[in-house]
PDB file of N, CA and C in Angstrom:
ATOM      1  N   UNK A   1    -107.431-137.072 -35.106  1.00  0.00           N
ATOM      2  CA  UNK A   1    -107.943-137.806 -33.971  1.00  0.00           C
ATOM      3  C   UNK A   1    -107.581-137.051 -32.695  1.00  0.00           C
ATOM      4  N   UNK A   2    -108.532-136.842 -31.780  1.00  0.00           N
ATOM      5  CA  UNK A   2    -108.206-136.302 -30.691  1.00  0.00           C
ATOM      6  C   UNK A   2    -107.953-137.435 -29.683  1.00  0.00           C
ATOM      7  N   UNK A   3    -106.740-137.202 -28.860  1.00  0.00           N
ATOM      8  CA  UNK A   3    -106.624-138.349 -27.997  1.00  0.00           C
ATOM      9  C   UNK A   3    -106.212-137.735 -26.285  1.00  0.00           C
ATOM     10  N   UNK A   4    -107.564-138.229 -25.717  1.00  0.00           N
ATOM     11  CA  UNK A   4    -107.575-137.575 -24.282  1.00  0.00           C
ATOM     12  C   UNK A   4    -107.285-138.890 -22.912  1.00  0.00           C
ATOM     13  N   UNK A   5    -106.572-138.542 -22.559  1.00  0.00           N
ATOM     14  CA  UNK A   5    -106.310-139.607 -21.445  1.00  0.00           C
ATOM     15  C   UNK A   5    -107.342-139.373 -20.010  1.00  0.00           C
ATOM     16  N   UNK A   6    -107.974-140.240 -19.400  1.00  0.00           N
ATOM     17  CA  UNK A   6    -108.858-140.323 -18.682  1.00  0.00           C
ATOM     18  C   UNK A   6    -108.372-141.770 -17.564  1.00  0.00           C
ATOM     19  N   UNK A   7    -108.836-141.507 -16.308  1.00  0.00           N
ATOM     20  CA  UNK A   7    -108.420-142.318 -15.340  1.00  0.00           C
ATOM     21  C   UNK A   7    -110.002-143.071 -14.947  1.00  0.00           C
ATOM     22  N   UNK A   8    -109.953-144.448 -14.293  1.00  0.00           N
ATOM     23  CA  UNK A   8    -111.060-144.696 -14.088  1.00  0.00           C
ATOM     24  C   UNK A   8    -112.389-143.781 -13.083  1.00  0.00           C
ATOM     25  N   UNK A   9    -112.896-143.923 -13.603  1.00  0.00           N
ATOM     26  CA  UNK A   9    -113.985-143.128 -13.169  1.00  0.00           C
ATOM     27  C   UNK A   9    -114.208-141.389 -13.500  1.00  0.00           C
ATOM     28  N   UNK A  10    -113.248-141.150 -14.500  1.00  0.00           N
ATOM     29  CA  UNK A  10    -113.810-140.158 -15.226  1.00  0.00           C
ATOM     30  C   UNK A  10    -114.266-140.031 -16.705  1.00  0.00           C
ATOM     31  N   UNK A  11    -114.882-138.827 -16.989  1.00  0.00           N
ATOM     32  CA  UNK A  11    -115.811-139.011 -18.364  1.00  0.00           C
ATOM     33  C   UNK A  11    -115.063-137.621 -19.567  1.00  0.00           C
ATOM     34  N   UNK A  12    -116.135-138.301 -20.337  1.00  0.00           N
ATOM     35  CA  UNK A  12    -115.666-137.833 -21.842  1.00  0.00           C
ATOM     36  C   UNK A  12    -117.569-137.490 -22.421  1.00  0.00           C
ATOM     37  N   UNK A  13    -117.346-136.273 -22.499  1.00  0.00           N
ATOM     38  CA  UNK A  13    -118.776-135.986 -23.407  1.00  0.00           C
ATOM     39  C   UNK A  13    -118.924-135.442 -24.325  1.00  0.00           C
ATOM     40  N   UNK A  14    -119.557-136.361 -25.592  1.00  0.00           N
ATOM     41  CA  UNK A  14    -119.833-135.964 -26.874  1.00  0.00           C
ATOM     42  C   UNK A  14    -121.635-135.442 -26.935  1.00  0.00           C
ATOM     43  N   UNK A  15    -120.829-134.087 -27.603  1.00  0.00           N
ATOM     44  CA  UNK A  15    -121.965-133.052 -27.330  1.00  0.00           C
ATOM     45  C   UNK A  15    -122.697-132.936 -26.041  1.00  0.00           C
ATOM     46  N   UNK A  16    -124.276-132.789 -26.093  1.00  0.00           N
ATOM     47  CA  UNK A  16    -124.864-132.732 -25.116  1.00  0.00           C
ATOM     48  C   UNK A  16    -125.771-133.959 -24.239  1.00  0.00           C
ATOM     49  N   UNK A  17    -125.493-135.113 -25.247  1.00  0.00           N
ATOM     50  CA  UNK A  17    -126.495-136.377 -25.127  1.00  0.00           C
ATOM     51  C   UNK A  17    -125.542-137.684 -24.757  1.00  0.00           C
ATOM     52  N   UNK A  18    -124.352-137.626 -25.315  1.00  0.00           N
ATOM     53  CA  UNK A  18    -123.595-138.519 -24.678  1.00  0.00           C
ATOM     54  C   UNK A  18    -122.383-138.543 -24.001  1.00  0.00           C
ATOM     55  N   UNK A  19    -122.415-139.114 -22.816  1.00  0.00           N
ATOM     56  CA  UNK A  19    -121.281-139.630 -22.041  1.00  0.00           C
ATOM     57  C   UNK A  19    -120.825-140.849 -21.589  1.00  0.00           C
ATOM     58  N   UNK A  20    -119.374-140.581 -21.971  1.00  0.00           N
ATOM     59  CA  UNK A  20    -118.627-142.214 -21.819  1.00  0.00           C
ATOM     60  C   UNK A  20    -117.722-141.824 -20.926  1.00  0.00           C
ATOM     61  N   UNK A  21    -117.915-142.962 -19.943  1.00  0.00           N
ATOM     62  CA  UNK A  21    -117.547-142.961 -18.507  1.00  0.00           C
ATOM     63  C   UNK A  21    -116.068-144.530 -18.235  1.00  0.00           C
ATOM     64  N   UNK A  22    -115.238-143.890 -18.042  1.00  0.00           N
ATOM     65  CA  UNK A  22    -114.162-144.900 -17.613  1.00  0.00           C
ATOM     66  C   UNK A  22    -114.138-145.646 -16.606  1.00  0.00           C
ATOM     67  N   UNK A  23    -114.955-147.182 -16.722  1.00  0.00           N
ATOM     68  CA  UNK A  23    -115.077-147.765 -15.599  1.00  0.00           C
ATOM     69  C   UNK A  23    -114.133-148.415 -14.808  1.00  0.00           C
ATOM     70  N   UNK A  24    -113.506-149.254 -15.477  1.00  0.00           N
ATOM     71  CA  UNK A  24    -112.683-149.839 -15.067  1.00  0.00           C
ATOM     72  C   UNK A  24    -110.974-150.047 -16.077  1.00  0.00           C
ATOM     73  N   UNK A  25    -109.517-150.208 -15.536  1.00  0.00           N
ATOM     74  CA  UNK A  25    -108.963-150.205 -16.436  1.00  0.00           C
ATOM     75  C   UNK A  25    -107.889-151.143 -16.028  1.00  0.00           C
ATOM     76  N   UNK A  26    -107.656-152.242 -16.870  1.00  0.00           N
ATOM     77  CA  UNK A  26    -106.993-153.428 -15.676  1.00  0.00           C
ATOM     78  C   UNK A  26    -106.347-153.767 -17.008  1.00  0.00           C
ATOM     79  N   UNK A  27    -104.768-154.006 -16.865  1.00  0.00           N
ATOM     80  CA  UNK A  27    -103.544-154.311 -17.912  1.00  0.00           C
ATOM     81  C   UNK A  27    -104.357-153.441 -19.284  1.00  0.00           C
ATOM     82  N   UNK A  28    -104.374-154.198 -20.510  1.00  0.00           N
ATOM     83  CA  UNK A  28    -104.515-153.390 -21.406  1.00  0.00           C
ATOM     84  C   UNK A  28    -105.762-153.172 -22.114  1.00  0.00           C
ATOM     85  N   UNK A  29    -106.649-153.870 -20.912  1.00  0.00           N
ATOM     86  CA  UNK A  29    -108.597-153.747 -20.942  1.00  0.00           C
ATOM     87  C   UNK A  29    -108.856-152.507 -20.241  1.00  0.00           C
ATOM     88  N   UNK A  30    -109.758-151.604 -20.807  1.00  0.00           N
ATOM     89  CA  UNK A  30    -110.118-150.606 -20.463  1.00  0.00           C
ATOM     90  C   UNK A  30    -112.176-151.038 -20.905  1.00  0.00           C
ATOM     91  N   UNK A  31    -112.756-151.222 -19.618  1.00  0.00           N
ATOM     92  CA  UNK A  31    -113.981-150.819 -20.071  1.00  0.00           C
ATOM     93  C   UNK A  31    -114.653-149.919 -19.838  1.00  0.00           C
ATOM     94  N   UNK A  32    -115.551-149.347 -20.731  1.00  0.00           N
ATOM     95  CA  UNK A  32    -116.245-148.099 -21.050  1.00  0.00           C
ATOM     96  C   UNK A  32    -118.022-148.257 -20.908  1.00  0.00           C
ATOM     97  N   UNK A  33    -118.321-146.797 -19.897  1.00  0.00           N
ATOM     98  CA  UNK A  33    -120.202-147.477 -19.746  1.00  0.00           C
ATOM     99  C   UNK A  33    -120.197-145.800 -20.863  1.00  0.00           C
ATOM    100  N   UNK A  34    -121.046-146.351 -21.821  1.00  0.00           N
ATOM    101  CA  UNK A  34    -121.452-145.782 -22.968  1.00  0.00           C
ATOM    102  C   UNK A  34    -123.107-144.846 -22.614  1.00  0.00           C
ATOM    103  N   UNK A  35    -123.569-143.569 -21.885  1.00  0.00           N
ATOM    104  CA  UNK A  35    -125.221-143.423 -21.957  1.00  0.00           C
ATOM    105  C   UNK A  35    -125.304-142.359 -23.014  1.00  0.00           C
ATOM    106  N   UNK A  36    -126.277-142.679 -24.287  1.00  0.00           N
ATOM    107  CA  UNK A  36    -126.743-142.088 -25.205  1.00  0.00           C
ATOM    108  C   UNK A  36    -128.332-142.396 -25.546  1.00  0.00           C
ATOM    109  N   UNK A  37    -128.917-141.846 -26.493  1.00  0.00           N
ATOM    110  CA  UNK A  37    -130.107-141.719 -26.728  1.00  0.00           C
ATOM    111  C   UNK A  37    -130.534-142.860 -27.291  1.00  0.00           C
ATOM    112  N   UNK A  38    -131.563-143.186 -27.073  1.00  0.00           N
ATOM    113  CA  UNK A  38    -131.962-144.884 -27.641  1.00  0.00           C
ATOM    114  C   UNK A  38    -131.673-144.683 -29.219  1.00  0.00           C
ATOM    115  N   UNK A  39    -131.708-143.928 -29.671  1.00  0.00           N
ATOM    116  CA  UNK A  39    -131.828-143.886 -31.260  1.00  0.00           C
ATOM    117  C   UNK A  39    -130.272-143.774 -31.430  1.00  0.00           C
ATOM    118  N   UNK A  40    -129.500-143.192 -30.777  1.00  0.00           N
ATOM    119  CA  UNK A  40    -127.794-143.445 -31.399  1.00  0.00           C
ATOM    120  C   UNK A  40    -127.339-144.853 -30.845  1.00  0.00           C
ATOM    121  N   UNK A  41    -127.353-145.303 -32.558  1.00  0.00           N
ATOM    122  CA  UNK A  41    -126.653-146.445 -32.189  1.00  0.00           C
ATOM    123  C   UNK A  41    -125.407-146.985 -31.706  1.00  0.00           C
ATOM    124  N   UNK A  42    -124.660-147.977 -30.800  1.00  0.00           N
ATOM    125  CA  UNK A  42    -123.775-148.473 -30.383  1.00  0.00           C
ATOM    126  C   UNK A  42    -123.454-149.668 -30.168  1.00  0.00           C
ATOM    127  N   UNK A  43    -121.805-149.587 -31.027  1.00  0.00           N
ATOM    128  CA  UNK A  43    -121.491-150.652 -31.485  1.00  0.00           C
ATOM    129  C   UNK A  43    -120.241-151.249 -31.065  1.00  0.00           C
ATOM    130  N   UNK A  44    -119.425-152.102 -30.966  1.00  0.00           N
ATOM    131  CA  UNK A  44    -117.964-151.966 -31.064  1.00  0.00           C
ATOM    132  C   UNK A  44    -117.502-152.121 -32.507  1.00  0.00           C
ATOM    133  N   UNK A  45    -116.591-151.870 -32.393  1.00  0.00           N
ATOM    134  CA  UNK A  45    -116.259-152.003 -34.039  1.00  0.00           C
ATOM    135  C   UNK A  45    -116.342-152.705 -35.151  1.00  0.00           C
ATOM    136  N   UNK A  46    -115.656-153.711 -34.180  1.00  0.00           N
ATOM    137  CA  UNK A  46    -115.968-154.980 -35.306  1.00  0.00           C
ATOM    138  C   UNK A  46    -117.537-155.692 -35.734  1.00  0.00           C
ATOM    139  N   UNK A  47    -118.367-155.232 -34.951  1.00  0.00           N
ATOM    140  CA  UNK A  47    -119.368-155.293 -34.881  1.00  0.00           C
ATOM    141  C   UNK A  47    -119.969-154.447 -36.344  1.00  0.00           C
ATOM    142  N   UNK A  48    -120.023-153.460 -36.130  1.00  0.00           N
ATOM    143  CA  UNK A  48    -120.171-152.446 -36.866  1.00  0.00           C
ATOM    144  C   UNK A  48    -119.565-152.221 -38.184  1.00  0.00           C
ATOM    145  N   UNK A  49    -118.452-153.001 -38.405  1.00  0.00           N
ATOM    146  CA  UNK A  49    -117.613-153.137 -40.060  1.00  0.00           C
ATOM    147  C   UNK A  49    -118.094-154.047 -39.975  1.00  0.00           C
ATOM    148  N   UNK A  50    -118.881-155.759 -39.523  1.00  0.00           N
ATOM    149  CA  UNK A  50    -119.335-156.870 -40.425  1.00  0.00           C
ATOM    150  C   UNK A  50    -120.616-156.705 -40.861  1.00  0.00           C
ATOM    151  N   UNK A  51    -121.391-155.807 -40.356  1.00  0.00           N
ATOM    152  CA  UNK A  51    -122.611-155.077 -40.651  1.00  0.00           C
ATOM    153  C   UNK A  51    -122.757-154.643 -42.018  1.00  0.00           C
ATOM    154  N   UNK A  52    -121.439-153.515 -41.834  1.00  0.00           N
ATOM    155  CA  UNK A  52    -121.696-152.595 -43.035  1.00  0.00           C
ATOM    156  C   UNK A  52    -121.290-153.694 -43.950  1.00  0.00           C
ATOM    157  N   UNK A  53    -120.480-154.651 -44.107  1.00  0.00           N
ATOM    158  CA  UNK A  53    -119.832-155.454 -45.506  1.00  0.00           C
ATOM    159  C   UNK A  53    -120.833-156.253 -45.573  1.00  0.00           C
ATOM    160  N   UNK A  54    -122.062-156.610 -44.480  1.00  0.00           N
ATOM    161  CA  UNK A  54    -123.155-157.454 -45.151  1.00  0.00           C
ATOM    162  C   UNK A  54    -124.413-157.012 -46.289  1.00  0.00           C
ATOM    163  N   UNK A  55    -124.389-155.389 -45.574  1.00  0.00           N
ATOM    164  CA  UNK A  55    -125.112-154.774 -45.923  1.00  0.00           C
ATOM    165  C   UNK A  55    -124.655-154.291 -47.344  1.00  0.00           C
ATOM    166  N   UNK A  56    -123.316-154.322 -47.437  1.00  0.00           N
ATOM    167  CA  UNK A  56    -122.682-153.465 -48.884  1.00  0.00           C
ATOM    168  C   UNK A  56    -122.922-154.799 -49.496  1.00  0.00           C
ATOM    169  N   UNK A  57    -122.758-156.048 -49.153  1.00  0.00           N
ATOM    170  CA  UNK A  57    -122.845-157.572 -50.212  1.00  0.00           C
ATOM    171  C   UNK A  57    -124.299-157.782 -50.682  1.00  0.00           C
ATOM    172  N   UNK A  58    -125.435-157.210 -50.021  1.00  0.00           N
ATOM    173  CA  UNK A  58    -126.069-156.981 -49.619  1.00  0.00           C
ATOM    174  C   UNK A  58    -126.832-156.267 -51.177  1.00  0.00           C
ATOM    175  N   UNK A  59    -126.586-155.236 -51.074  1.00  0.00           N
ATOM    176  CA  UNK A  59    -126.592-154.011 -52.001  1.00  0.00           C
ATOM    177  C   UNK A  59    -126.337-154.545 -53.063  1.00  0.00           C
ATOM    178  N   UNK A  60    -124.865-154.954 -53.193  1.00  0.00           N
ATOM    179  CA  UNK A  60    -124.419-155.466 -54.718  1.00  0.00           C
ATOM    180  C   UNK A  60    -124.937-156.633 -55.651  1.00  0.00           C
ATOM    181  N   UNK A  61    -125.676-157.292 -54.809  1.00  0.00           N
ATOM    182  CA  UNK A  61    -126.303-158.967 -54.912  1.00  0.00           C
ATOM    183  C   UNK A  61    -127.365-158.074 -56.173  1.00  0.00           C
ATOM    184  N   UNK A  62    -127.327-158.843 -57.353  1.00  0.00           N
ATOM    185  CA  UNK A  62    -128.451-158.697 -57.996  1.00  0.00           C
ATOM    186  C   UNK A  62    -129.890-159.057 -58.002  1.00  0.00           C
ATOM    187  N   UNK A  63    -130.713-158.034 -59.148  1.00  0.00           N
ATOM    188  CA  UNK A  63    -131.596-158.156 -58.217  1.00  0.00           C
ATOM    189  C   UNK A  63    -132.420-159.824 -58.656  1.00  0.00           C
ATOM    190  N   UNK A  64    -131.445-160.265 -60.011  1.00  0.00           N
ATOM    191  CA  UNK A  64    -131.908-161.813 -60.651  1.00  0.00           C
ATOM    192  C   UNK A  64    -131.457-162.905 -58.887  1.00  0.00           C
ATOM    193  N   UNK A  65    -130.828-162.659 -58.045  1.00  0.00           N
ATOM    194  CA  UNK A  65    -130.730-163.201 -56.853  1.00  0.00           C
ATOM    195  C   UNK A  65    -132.107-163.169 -56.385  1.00  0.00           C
ATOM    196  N   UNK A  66    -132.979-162.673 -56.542  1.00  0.00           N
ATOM    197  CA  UNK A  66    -133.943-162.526 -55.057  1.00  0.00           C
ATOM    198  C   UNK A  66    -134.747-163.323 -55.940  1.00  0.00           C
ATOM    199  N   UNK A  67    -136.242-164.314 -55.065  1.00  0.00           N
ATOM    200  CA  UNK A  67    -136.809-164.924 -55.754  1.00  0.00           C
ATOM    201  C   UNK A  67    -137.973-164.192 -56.039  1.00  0.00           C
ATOM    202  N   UNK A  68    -138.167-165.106 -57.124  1.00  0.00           N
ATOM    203  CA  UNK A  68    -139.892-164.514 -57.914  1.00  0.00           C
ATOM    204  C   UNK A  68    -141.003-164.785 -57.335  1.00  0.00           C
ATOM    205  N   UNK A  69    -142.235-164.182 -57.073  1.00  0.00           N
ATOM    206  CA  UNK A  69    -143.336-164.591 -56.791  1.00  0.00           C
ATOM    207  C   UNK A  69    -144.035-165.001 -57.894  1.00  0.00           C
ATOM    208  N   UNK A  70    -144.767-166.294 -57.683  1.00  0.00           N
ATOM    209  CA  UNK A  70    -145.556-167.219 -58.771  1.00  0.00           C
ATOM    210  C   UNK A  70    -146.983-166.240 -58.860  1.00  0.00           C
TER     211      UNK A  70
END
């Protein structure tokens, strides 16, 4: 893990398409303005792990679960 310390109002750029900008940073909230390409998605985390475990329950569900067409 790379870990870079940044003060408000400076940035961090991954590759050539995105930059995350340190807006504000007040006790142990730090918020972040995120600009990337409409197609890279963005998430916060937890967001993003209840996704994937719906999607993996998702997956595993057989396929005698789904209904039949008459």
């Amino acid at each position: 893990m790379l870990v870079i310390t940044r003060k408000s109002g400076e940035r961090v750029c991954l590759g050539d398409e995105i930059t995350i900008t340190v807006l504000d940073v007040v006790g142990s909230s730090v918020r972040l303005g995120i600009e990337a390409p409409a197609e890279v998605p963005v998430y916060r985390h937890e967001i993003w792990a209840a996704v994937k475990a719906e999607n993996q329950a998702a997956a595993e569900s057989g396929k005698g679960d789904l209904p039949t067409s008459s």
